[in-house]
Each structure stands twice: as structure tokens, then as C-alpha cells.
C-alpha atoms as a PDB file:
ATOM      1  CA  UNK A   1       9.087  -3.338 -13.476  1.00  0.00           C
ATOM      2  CA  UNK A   2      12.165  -2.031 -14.490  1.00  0.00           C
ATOM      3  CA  UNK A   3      15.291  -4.953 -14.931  1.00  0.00           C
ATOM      4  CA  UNK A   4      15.305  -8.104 -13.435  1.00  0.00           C
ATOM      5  CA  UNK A   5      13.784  -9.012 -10.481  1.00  0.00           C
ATOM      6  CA  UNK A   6      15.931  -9.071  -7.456  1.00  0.00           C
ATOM      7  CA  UNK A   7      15.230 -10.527  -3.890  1.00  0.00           C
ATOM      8  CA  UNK A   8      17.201  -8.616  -1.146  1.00  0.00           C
ATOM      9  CA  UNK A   9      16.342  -9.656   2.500  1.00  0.00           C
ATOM     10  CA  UNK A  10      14.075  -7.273   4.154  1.00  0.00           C
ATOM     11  CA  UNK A  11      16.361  -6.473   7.614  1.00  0.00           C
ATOM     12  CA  UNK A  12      18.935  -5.071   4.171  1.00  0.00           C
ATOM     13  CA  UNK A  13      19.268  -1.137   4.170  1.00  0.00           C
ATOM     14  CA  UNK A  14      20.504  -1.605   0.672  1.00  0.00           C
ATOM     15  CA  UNK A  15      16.673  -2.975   0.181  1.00  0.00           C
ATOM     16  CA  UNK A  16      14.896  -0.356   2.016  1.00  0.00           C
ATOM     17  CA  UNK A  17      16.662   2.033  -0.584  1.00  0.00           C
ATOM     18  CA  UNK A  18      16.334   0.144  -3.709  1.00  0.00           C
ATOM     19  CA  UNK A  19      12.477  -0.774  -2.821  1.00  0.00           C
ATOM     20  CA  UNK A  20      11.938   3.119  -2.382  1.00  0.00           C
ATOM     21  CA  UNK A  21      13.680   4.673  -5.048  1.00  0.00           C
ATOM     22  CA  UNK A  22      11.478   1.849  -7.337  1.00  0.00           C
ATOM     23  CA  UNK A  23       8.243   2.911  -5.815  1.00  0.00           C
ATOM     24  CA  UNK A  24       8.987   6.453  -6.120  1.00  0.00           C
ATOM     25  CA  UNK A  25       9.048   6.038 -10.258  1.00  0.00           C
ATOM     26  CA  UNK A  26       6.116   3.829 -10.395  1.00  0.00           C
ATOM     27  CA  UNK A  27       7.511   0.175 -10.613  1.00  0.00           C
ATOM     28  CA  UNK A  28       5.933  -2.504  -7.909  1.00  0.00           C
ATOM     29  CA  UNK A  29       7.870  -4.072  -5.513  1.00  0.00           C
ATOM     30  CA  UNK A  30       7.017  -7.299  -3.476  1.00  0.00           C
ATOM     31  CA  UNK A  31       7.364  -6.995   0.343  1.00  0.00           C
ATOM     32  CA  UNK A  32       6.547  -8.630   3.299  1.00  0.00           C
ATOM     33  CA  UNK A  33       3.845  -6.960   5.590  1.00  0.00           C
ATOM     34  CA  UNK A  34       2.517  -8.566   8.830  1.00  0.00           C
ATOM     35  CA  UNK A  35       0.489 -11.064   7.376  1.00  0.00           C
ATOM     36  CA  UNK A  36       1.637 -11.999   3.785  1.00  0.00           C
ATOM     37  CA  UNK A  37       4.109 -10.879   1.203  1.00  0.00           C
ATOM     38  CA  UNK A  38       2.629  -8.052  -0.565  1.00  0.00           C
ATOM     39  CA  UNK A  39       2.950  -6.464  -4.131  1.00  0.00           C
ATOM     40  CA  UNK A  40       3.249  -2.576  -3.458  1.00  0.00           C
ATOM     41  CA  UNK A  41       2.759   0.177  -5.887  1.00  0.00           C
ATOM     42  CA  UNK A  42       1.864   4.266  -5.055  1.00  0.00           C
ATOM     43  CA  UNK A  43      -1.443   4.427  -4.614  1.00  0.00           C
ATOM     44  CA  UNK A  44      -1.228   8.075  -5.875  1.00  0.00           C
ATOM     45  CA  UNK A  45       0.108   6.704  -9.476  1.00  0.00           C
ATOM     46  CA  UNK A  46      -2.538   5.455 -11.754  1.00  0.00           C
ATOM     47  CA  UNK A  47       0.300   3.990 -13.424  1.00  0.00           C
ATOM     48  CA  UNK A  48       1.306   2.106 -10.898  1.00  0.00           C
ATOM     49  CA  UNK A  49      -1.999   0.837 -10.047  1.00  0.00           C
ATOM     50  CA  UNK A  50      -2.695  -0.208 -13.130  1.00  0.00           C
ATOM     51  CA  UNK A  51       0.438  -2.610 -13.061  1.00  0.00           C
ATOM     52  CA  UNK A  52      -0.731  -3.637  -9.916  1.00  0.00           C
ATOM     53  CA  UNK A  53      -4.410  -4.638 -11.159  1.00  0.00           C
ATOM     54  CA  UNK A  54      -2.536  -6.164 -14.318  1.00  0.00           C
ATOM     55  CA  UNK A  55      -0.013  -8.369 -12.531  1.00  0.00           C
ATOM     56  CA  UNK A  56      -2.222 -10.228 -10.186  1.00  0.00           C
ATOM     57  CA  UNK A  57      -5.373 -10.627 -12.861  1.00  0.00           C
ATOM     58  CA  UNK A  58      -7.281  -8.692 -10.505  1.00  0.00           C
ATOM     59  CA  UNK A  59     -10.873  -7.151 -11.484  1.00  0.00           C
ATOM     60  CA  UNK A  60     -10.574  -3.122 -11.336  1.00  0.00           C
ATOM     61  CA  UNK A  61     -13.843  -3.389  -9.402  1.00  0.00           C
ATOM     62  CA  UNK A  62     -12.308  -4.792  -6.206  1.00  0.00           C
ATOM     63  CA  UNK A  63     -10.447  -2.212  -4.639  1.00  0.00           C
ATOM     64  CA  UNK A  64      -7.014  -2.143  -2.826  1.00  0.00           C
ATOM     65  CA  UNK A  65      -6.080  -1.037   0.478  1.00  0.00           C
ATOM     66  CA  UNK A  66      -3.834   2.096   0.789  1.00  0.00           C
ATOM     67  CA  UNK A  67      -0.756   1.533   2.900  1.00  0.00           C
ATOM     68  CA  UNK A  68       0.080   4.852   5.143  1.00  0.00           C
ATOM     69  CA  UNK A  69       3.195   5.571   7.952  1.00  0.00           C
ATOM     70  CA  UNK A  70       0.109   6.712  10.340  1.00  0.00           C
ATOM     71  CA  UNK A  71      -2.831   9.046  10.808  1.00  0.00           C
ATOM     72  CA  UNK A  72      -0.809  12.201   9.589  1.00  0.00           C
ATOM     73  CA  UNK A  73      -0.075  10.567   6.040  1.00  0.00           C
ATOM     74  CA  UNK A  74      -3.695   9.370   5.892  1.00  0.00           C
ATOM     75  CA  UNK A  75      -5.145  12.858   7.267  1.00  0.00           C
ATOM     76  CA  UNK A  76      -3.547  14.057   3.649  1.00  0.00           C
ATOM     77  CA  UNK A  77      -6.038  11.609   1.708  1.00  0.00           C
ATOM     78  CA  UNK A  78      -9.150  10.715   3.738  1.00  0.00           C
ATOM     79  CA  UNK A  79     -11.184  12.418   6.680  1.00  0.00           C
ATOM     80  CA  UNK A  80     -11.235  10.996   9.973  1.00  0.00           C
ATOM     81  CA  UNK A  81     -14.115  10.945  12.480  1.00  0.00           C
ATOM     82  CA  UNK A  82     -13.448  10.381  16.348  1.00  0.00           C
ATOM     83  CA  UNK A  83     -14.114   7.048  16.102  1.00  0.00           C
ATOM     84  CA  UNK A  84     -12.065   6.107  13.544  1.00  0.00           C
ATOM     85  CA  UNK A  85      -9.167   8.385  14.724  1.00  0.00           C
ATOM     86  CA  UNK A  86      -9.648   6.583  18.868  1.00  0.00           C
ATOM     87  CA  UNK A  87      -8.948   3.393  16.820  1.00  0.00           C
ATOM     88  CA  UNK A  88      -6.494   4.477  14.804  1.00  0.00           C
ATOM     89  CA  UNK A  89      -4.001   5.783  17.967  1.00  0.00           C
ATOM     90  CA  UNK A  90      -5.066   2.132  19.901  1.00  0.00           C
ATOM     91  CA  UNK A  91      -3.985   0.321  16.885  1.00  0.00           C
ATOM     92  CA  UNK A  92      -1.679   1.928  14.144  1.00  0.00           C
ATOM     93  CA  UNK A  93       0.433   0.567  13.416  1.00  0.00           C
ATOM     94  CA  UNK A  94      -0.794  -2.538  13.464  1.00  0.00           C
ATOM     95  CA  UNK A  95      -2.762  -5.231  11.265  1.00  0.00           C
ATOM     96  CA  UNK A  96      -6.193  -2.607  11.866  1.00  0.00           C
ATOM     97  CA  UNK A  97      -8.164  -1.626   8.050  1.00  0.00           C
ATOM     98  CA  UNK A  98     -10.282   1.197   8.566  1.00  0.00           C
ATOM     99  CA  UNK A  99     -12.841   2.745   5.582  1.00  0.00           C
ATOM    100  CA  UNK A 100     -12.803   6.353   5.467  1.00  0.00           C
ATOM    101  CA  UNK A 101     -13.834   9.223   3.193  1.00  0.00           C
ATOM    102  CA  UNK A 102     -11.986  10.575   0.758  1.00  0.00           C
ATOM    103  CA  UNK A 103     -10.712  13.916   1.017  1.00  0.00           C
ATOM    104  CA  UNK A 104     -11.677  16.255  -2.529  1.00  0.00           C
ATOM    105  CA  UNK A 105      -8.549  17.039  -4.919  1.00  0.00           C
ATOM    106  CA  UNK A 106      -5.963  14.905  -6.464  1.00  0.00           C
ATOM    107  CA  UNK A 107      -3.887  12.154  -3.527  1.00  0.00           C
ATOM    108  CA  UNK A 108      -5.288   8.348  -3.795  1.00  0.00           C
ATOM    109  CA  UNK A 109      -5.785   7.702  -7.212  1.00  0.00           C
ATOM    110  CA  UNK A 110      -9.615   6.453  -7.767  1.00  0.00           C
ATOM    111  CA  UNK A 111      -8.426   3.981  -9.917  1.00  0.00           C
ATOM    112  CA  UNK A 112      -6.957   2.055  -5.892  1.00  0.00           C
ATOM    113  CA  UNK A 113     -10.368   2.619  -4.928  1.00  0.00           C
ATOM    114  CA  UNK A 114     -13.023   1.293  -7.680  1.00  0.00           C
ATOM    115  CA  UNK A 115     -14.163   4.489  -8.412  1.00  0.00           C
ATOM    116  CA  UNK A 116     -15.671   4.929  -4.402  1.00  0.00           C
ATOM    117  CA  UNK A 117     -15.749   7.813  -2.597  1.00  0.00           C
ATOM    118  CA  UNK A 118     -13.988   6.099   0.377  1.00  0.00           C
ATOM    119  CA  UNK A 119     -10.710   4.655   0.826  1.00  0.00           C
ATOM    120  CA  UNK A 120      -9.232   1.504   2.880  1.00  0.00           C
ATOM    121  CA  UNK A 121      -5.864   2.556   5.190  1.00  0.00           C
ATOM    122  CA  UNK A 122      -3.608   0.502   7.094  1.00  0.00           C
ATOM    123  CA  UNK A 123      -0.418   1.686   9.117  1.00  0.00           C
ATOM    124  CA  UNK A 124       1.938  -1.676   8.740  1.00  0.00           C
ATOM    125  CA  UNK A 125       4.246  -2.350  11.267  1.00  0.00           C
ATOM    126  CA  UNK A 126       8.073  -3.868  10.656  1.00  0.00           C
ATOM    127  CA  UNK A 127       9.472  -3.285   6.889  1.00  0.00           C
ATOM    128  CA  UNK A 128       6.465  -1.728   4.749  1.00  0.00           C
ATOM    129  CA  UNK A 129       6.052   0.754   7.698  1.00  0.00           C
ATOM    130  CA  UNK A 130       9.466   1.449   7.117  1.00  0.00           C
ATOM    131  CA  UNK A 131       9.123   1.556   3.457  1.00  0.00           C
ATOM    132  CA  UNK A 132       6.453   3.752   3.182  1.00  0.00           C
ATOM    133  CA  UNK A 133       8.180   6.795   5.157  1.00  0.00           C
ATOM    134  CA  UNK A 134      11.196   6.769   2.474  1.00  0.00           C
ATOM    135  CA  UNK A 135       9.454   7.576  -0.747  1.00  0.00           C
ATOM    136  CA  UNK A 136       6.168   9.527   1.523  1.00  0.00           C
ATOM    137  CA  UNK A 137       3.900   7.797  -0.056  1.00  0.00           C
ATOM    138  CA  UNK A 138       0.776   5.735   0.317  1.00  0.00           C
ATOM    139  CA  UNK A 139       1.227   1.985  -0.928  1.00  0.00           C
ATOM    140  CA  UNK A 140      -1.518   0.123  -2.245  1.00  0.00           C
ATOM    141  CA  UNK A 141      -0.562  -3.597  -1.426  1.00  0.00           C
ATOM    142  CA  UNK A 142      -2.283  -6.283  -2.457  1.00  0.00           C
ATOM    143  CA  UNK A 143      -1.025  -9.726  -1.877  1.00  0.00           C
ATOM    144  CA  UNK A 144       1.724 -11.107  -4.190  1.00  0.00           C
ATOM    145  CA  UNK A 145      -0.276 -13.404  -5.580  1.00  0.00           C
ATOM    146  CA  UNK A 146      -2.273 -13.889  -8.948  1.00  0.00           C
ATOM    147  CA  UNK A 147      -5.866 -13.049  -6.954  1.00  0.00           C
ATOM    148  CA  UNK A 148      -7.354 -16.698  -7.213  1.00  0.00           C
ATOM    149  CA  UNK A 149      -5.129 -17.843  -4.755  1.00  0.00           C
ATOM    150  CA  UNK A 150      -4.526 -17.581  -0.914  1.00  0.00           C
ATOM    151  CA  UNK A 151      -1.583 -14.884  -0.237  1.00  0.00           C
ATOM    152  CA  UNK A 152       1.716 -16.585   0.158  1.00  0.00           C
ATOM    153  CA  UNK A 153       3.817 -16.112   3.766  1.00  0.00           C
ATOM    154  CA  UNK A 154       7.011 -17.205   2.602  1.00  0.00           C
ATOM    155  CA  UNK A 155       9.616 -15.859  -0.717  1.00  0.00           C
END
């Protein structure tokens, strides 16, 4: 990360800017999402996975799920099927994972999926749904939280 590390409330447009404008260049930023605080990097910058992978002592074999506004910002990275999509419009956004194929040519970096040919979405409500729109572009976020512990709920 670039600087210091900073902790703006969430409801601040100020932060919404600032968290964007970071995740845009490749630095992480910690957020909340619905069910813990998260650490969120572009899942399109290998770069910025890496850090990701690095911060939290995570094994590169254990992928991360890719953060999206909604089905048109995941239809630019993985191919739904009419189940998938039927669940997606019932429950994005919303706390709702789905697996789906990768689509061929450069967009999720492999790197956020362990090398698979398939990808984990999410549409977040609240903040990171938010945050995502600013910078267009898919956030791979992990808990904020070295990954032998339980994901924290609180700053």
C-alpha cells in the first residue's frame, strides 16, 4: 500500500473516492462487506493479487472470490447459464457466491483463481457494491484477516 494506513468511515464520500482511486493503481484497501471486513484488491491486477495472497499468508492454491456491481460486470469475465443467471436476478446483490466459467482472453487474472478455469462472483450490497462501480472493476476480497483466523466484523 501506498502511505500510511488511514481508516475513514464507510457512509464518508471522501472514502468512497480515496478507496477507488487506491484500487484503481493496484494498492488493497480494507472494507466492510455484508458479512466481514474485507481486504480488496482488482482482481484483474496480478499485482494486486499478489499483495493480496502476501498480506494475509494465504496459499496461492486457494482461490479468491471476485467481487462484481452485477451480472453485466460479471458477463465481461465469466459465462452464465440460465440457472445461474435465474439466481443471480433473485439474489444479486446479495450475500449469493456462484462458480462460473471463465470467459477466454485477458479480465480475472488466473492468479484470483488458482490457475482454474472457473471463477467465484458475488454482487455485495451496501459500501463494496458501491465501491466496485467507481473504479469498474472486479474486487477480489478476501477477509482482512491473516487466513488462520475467523474474519473479523468490527475495525
Amino acid at each position: 500500500m501506498s502511505g500510511g494506513a488511514r481508516v475513514l468511515p464507510a457512509g464518508d464520500p471522501a472514502a468512497l473516492s480515496e478507496a477507488a482511486a487506491l484500487l484503481a493503481r493496484g494498492d488493497l484497501v480494507a472494507i466492510p462487506t455484508e458479512t466481514v471486513y474485507g481486504l480488496a484488491g482488482a482482481s484483474t491486477m496480478p499485482e494486486a493479487v499478489a499483495r493480496i495472497y502476501a498480506a494475509k499468508g494465504r496459499p496461492s492454491h486457494n482461490p479468491l472470490i471476485s467481487h462484481v456491481s452485477g451480472i453485466a460486470m460479471a458477463e465481461r469475465y465469466v459465462t452464465f447459464d440460465a440457472r445461474s443467471r435465474a439466481l443471480a436476478q433473485a439474489f444479486w446483490p446479495g450475500p449469493l457466491t456462484l462458480v462460473l466459467p471463465l470467459l477466454p482472453g485477458p479480465g480475472i487474472d488466473r492468479s484470483t483463481t488458482a490457475g482454474g478455469e472457473t471463477a467465484a462472483v458475488r454482487a455485495p450490497r451496501g459500501f463494496a457494491h458501491e465501491l466496485i462501480a467507481r473504479p469498474d472493476l472486479p474486487l477480489a476480497v478476501p477477509s482482512a484477516i491473516r487466513s488462520v483466523r475467523i474474519g473479523p466484523t468490527r475495525v
